[in-house]
C-alpha atoms as a PDB file:
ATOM      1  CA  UNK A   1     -15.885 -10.693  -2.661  1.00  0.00           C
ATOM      2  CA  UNK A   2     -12.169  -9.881  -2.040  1.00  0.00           C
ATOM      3  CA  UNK A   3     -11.043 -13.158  -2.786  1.00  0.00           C
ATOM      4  CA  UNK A   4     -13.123 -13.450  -5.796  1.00  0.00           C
ATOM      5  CA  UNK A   5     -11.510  -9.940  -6.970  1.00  0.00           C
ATOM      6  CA  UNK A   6      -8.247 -11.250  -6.227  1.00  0.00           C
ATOM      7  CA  UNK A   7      -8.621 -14.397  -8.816  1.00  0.00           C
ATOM      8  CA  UNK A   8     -10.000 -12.301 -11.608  1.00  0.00           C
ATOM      9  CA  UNK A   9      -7.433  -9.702 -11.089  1.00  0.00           C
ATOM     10  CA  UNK A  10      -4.695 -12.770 -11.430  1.00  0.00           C
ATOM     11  CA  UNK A  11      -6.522 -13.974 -14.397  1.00  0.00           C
ATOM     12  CA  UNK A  12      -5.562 -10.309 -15.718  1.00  0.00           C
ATOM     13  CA  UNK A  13      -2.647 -10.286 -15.367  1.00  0.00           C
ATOM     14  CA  UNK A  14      -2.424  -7.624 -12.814  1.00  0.00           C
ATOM     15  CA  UNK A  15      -0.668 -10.067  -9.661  1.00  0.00           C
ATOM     16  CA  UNK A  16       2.874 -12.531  -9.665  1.00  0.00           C
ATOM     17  CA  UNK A  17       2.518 -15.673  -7.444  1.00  0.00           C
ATOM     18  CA  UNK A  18       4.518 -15.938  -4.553  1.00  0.00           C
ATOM     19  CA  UNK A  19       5.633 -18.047  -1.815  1.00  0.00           C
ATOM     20  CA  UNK A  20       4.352 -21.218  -3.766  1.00  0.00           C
ATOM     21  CA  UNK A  21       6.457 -24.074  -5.550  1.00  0.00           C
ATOM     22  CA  UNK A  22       9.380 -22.948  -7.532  1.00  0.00           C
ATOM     23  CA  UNK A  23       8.285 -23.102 -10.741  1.00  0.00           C
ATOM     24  CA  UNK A  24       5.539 -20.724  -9.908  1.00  0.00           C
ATOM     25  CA  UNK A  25       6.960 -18.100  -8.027  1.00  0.00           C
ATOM     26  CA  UNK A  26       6.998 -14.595  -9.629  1.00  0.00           C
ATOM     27  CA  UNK A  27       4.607 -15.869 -12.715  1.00  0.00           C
ATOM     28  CA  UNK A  28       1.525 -14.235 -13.843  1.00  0.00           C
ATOM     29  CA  UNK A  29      -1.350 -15.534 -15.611  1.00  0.00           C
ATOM     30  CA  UNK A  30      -0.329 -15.527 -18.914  1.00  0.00           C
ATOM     31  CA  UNK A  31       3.367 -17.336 -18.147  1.00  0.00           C
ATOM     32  CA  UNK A  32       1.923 -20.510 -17.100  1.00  0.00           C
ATOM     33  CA  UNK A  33       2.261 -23.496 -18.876  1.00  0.00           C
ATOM     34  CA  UNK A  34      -1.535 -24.869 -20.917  1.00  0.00           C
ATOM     35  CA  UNK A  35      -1.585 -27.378 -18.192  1.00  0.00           C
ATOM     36  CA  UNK A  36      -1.528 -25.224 -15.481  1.00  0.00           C
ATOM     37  CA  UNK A  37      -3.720 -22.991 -16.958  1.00  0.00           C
ATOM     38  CA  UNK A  38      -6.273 -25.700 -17.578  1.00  0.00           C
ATOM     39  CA  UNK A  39      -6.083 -27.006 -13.976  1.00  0.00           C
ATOM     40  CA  UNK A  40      -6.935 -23.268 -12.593  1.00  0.00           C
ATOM     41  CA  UNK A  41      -9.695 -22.571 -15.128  1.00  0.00           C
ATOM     42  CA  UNK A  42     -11.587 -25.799 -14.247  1.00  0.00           C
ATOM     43  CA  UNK A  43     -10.968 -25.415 -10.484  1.00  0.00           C
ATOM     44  CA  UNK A  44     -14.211 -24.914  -8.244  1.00  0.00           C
ATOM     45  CA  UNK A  45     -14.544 -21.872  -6.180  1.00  0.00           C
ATOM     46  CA  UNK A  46     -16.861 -22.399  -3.480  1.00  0.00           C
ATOM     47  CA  UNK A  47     -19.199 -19.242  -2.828  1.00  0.00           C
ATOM     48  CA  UNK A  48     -22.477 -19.042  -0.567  1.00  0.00           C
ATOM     49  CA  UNK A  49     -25.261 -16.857  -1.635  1.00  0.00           C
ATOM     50  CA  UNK A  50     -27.573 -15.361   0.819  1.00  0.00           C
ATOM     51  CA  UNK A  51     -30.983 -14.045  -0.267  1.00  0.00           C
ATOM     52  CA  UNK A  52     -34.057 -13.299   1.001  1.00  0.00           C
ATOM     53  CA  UNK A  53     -32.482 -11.057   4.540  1.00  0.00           C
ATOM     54  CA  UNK A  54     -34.412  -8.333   5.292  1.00  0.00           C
ATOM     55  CA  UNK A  55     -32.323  -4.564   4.714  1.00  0.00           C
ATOM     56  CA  UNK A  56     -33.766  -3.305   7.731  1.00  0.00           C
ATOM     57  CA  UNK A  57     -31.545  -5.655  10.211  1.00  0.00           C
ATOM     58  CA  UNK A  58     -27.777  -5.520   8.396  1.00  0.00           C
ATOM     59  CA  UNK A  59     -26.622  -7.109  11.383  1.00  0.00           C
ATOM     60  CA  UNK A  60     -28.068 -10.668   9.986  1.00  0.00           C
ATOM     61  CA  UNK A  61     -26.227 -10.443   7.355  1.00  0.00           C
ATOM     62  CA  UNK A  62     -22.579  -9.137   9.219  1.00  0.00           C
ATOM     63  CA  UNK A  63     -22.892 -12.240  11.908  1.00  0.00           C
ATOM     64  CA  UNK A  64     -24.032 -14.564   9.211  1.00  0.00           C
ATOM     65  CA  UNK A  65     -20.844 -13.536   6.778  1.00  0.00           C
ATOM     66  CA  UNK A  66     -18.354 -13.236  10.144  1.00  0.00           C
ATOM     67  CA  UNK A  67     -19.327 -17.011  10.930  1.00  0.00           C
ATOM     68  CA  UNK A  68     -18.366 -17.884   7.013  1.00  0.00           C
ATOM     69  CA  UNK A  69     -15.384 -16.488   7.435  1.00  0.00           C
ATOM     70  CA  UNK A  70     -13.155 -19.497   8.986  1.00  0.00           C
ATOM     71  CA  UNK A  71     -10.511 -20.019   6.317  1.00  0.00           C
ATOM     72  CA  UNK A  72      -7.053 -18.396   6.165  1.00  0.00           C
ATOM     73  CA  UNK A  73      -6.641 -14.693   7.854  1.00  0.00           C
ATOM     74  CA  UNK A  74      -9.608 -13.814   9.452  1.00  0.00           C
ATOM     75  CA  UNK A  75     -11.374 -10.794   8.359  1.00  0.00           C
ATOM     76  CA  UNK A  76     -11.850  -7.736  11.198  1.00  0.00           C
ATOM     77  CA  UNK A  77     -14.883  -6.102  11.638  1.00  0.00           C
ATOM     78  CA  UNK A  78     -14.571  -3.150   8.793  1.00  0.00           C
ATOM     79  CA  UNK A  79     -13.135  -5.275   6.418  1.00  0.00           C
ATOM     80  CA  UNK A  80     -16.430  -7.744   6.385  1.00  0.00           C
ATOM     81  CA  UNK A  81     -17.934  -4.339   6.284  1.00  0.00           C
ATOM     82  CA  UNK A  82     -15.766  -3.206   3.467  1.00  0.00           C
ATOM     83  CA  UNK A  83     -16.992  -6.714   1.808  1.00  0.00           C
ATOM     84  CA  UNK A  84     -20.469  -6.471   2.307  1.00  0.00           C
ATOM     85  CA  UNK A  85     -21.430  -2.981   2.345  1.00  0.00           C
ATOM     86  CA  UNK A  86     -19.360  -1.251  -0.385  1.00  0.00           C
ATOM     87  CA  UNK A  87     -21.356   1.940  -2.187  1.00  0.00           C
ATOM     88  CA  UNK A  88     -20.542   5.571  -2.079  1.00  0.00           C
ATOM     89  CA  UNK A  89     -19.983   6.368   1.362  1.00  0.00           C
ATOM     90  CA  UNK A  90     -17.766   3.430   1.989  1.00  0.00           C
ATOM     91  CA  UNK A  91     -15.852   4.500  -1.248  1.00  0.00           C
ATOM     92  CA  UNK A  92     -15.759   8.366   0.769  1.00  0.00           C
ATOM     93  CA  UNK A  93     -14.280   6.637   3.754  1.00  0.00           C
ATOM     94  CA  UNK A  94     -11.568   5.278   1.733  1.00  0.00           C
ATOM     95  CA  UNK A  95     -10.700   8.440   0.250  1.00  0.00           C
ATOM     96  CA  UNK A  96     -10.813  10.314   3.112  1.00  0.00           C
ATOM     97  CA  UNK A  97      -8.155   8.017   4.102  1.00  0.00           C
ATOM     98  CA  UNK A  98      -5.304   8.940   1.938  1.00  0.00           C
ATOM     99  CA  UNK A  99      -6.601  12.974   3.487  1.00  0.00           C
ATOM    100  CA  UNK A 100      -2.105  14.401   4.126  1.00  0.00           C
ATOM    101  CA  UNK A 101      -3.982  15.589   7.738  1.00  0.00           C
ATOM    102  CA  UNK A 102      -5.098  12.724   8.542  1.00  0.00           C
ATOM    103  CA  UNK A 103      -1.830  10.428   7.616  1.00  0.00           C
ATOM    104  CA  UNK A 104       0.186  12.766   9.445  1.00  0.00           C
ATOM    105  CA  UNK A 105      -1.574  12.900  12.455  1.00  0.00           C
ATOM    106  CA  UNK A 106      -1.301   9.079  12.405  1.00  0.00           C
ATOM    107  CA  UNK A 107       1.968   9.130  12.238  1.00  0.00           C
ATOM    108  CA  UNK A 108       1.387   6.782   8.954  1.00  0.00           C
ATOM    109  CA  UNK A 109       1.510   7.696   5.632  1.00  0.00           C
ATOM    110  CA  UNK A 110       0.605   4.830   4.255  1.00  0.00           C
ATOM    111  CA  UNK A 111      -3.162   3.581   4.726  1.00  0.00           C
ATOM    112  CA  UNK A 112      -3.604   0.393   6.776  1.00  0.00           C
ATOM    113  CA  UNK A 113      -4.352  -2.262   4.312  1.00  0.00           C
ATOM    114  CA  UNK A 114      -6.653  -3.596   6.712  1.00  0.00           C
ATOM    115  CA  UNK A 115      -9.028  -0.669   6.775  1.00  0.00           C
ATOM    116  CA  UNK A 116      -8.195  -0.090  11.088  1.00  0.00           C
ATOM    117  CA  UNK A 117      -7.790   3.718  10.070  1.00  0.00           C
ATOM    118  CA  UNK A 118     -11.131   3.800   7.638  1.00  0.00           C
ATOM    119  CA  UNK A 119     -12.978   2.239  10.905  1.00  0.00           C
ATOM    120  CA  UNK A 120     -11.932   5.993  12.736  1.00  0.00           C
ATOM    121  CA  UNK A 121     -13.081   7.404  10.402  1.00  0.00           C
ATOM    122  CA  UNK A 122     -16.538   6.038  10.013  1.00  0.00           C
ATOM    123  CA  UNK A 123     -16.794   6.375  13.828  1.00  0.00           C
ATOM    124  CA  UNK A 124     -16.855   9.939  13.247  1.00  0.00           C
ATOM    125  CA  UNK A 125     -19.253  10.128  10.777  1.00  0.00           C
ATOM    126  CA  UNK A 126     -21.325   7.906  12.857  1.00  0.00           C
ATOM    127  CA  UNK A 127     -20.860   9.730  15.918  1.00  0.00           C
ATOM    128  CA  UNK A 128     -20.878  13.349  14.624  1.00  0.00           C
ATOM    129  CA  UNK A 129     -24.584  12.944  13.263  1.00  0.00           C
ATOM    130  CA  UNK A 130     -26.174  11.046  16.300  1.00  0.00           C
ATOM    131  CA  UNK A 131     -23.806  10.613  19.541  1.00  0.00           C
ATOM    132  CA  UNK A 132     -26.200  11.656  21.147  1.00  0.00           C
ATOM    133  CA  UNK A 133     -28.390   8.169  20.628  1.00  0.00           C
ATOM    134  CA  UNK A 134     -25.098   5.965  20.412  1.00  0.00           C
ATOM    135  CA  UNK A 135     -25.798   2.656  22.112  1.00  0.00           C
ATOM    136  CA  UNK A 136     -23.115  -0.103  22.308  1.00  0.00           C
ATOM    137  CA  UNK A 137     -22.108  -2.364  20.843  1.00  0.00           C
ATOM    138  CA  UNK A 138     -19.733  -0.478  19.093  1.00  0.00           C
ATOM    139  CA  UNK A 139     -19.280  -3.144  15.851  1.00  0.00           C
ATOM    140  CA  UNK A 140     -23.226  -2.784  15.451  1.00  0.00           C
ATOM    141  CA  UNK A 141     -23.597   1.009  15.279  1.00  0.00           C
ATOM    142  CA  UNK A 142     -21.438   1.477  12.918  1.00  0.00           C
ATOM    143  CA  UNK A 143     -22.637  -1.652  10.932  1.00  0.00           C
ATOM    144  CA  UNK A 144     -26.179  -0.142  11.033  1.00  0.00           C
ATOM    145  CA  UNK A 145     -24.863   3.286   9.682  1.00  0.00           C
ATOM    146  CA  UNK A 146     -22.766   2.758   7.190  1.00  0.00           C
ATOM    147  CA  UNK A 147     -25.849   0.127   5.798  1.00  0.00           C
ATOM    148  CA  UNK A 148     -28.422   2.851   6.218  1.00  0.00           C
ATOM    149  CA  UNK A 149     -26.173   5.551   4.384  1.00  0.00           C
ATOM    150  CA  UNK A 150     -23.986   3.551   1.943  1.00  0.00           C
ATOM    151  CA  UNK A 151     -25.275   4.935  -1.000  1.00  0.00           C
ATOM    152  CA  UNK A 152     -24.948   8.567   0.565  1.00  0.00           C
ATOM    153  CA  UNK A 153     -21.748  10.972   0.069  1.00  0.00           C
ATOM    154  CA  UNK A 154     -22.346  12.499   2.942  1.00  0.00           C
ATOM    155  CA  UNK A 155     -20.054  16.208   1.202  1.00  0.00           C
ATOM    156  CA  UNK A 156     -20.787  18.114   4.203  1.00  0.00           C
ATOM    157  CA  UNK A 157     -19.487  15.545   6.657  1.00  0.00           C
ATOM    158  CA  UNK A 158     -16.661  15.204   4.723  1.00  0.00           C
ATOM    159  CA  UNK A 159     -15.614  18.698   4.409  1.00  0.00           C
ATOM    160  CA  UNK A 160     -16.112  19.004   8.235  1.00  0.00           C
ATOM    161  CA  UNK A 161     -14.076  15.901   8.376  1.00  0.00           C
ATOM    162  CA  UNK A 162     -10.998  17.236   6.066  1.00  0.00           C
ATOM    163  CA  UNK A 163     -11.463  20.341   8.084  1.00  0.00           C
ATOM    164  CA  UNK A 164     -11.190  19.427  11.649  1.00  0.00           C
ATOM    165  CA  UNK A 165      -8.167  17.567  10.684  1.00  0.00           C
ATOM    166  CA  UNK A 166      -6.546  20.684   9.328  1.00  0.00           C
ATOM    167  CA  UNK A 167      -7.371  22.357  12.535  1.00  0.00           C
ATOM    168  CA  UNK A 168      -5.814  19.354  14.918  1.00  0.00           C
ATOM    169  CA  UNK A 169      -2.747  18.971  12.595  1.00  0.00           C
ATOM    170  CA  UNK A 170      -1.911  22.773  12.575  1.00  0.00           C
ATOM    171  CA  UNK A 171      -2.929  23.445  16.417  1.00  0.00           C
ATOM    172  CA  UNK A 172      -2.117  20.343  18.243  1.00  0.00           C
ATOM    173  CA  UNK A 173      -0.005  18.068  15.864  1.00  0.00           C
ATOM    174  CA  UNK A 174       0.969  14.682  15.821  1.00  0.00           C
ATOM    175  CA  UNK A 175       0.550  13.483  19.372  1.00  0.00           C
ATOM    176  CA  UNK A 176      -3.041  14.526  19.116  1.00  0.00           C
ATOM    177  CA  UNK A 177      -4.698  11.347  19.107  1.00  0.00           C
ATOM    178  CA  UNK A 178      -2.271   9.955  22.002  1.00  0.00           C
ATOM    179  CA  UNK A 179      -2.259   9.058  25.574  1.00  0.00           C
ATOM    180  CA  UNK A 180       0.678   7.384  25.463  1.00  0.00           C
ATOM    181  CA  UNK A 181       2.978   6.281  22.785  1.00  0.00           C
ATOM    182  CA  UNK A 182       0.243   4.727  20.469  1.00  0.00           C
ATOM    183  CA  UNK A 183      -3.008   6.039  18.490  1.00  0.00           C
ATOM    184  CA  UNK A 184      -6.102   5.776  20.969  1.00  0.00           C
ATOM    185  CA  UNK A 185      -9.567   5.211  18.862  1.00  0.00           C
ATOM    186  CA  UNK A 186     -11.470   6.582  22.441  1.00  0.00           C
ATOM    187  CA  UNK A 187      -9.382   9.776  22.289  1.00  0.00           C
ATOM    188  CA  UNK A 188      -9.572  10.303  18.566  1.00  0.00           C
ATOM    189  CA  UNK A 189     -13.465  10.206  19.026  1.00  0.00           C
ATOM    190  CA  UNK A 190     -13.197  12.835  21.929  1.00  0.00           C
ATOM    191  CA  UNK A 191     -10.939  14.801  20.383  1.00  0.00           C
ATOM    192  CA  UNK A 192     -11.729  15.667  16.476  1.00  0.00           C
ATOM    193  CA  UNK A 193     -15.225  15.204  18.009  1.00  0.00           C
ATOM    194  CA  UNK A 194     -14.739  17.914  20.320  1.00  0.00           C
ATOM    195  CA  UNK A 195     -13.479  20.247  18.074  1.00  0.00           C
ATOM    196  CA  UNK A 196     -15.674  18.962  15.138  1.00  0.00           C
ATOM    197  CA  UNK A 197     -19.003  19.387  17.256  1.00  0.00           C
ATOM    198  CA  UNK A 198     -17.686  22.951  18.131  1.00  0.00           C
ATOM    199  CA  UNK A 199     -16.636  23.859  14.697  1.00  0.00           C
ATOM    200  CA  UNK A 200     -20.388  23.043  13.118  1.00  0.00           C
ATOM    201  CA  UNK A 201     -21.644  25.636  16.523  1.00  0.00           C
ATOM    202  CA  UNK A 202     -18.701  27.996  15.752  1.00  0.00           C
ATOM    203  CA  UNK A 203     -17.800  28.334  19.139  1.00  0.00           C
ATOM    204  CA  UNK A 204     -14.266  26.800  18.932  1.00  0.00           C
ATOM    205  CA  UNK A 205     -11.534  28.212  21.071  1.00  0.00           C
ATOM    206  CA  UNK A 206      -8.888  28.604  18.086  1.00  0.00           C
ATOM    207  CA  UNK A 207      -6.422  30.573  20.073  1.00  0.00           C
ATOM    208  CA  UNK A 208      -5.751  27.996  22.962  1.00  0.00           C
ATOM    209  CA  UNK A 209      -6.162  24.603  21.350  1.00  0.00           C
ATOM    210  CA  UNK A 210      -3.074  23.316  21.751  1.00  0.00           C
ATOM    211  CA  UNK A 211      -3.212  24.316  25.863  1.00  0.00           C
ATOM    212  CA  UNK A 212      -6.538  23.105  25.946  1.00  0.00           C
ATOM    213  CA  UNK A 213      -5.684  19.489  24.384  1.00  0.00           C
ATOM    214  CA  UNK A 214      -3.056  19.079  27.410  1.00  0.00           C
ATOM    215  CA  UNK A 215      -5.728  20.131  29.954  1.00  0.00           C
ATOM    216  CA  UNK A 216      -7.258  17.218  28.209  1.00  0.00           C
ATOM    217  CA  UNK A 217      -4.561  14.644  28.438  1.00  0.00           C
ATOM    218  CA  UNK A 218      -4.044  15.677  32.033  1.00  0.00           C
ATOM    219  CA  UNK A 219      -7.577  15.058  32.887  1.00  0.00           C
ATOM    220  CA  UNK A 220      -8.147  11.896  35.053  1.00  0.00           C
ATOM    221  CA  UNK A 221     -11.343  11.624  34.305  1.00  0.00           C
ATOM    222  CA  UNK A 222     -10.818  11.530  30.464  1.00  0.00           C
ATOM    223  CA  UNK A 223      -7.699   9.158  31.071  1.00  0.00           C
ATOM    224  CA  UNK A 224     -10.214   6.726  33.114  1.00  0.00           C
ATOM    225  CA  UNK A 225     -12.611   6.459  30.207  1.00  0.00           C
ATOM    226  CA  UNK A 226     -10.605   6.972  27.108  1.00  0.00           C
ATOM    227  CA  UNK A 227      -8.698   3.606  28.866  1.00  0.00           C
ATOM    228  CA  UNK A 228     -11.131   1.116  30.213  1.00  0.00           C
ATOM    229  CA  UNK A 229     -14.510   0.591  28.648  1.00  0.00           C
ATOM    230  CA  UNK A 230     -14.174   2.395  25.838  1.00  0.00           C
ATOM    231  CA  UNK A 231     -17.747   1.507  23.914  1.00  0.00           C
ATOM    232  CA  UNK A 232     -19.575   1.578  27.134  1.00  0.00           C
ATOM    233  CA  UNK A 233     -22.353   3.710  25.777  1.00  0.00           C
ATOM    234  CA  UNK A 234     -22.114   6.345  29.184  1.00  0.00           C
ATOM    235  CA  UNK A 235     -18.501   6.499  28.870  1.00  0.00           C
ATOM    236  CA  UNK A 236     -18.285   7.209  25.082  1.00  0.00           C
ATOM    237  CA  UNK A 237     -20.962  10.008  25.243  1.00  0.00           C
ATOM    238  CA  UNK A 238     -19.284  11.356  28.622  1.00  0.00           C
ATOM    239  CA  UNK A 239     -16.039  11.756  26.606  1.00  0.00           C
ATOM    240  CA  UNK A 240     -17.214  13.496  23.774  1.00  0.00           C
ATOM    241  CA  UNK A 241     -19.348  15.988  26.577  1.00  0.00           C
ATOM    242  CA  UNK A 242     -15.719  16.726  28.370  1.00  0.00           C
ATOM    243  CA  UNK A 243     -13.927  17.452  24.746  1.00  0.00           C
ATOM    244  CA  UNK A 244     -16.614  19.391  23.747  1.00  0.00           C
ATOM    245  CA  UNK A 245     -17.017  21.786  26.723  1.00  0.00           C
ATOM    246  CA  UNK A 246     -12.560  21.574  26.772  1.00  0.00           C
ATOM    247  CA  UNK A 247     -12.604  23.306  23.251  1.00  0.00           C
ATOM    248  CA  UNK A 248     -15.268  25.966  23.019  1.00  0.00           C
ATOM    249  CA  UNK A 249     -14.892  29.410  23.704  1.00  0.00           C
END
């Protein structure tokens, strides 16, 4: 879908070609010669079109696109996602994305164009509604739940969303998400989790946040499983338990 995008878009106008022969580089559409123009309207684009998959079981359809995709860059896991599952929600995440929290806490404030940061965030829409019944693997949960809800907004996780970041950007700041130098997905779920979960029970220790997130980061415990294992279904939940019972009052 993303290539096919891509080759209407250029027919638009909207893209220059570049790193190809010299006498296309930097040319749209519309400044190539009739020739050239002829050749690329009669070329064939090859496309497969699966039918007849049952909605109940998305994960058919993820395995059956992820062994399609052999050509060029590979696609990750939330961009075949992004491809195949597109609708409101997904169109949420993406927003959600661009949140000033959010980027900042990152340490990013661009988004990354291959949707890595958009895959946190669906992990804690997924998680915040049913933790409680996750079950690795971690690629199929979130598969199943952004199928099952992609034509929900999902406005109240949202606001949560936009609001724990607020919280964890003006109580913590940037080295909220980190163990160590870089972002870590398992402590971003046990962290905006652990506030988030105690936000919705409005038991959330406000006044010691920032002393409570190093009690965190000096746990052992939460260093063993935010590091090794991270999906494992008892170590995911256990996490989110410690955050939880770290932030509230």
């Amino acid at each position: 879908q993303q290539r096919l995008w891509a080759i209407k878009d250029f027919f638009d106008n909207k893209y220059v070609l570049k790193k190809t022969i010299d006498e296309w580089n930097g040319k749209r559409y519309v400044d190539l010669t009739p020739s050239d123009k002829l050749k690329l309207e009669d070329s064939i684009i090859r496309a497969t079109i699966i039918s007849s998959i049952t909605p109940e079981n998305p994960e058919i359809i993820f395995r059956i696109f992820e062994r399609l995709n052999t050509g060029g860059v590979r696609l990750n896991d939330q961009e075949i996602r992004n491809g195949i599952w597109g609708g409101k929600l997904n169109d949420g995440l993406k927003n959600l994305n661009t949140n000033t929290d959010l980027r900042f806490l990152l340490g990013n404030k661009k988004p990354d164009n291959r949707y890595k940061d958009v895959e946190m965030i669906l992990r804690f829409f997924a998680l915040i509604e049913d933790w409680g019944n996750y079950k690795k693997p971690m690629n199929e949960y979130l598969t199943k739940y952004l199928s099952t809800n992609r034509n929900e907004t999902k406005e109240q996780t949202k606001i949560l969303f936009t609001d724990t970041m607020q919280l964890i950007k003006k109580n913590i700041g940037q080295n909220a998400f980190r163990l160590d130098k870089g972002i870590n997905k398992a402590f971003f779920d046990a962290v905006s989790l652990g506030i988030a979960l105690c936000v919705k029970n409005n038991n959330l220790d406000i006044n010691n946040m920032a002393n409570k997130h190093q009690s965190l980061r000096e746990n052992k415990e939460m260093v063993g499983i935010t590091s090794n294992s991270t999906t494992n279904t008892k170590n995911l939940k256990r996490r989110i338990e410690i955050a939880y019972d770290t932030f509230k009052k």
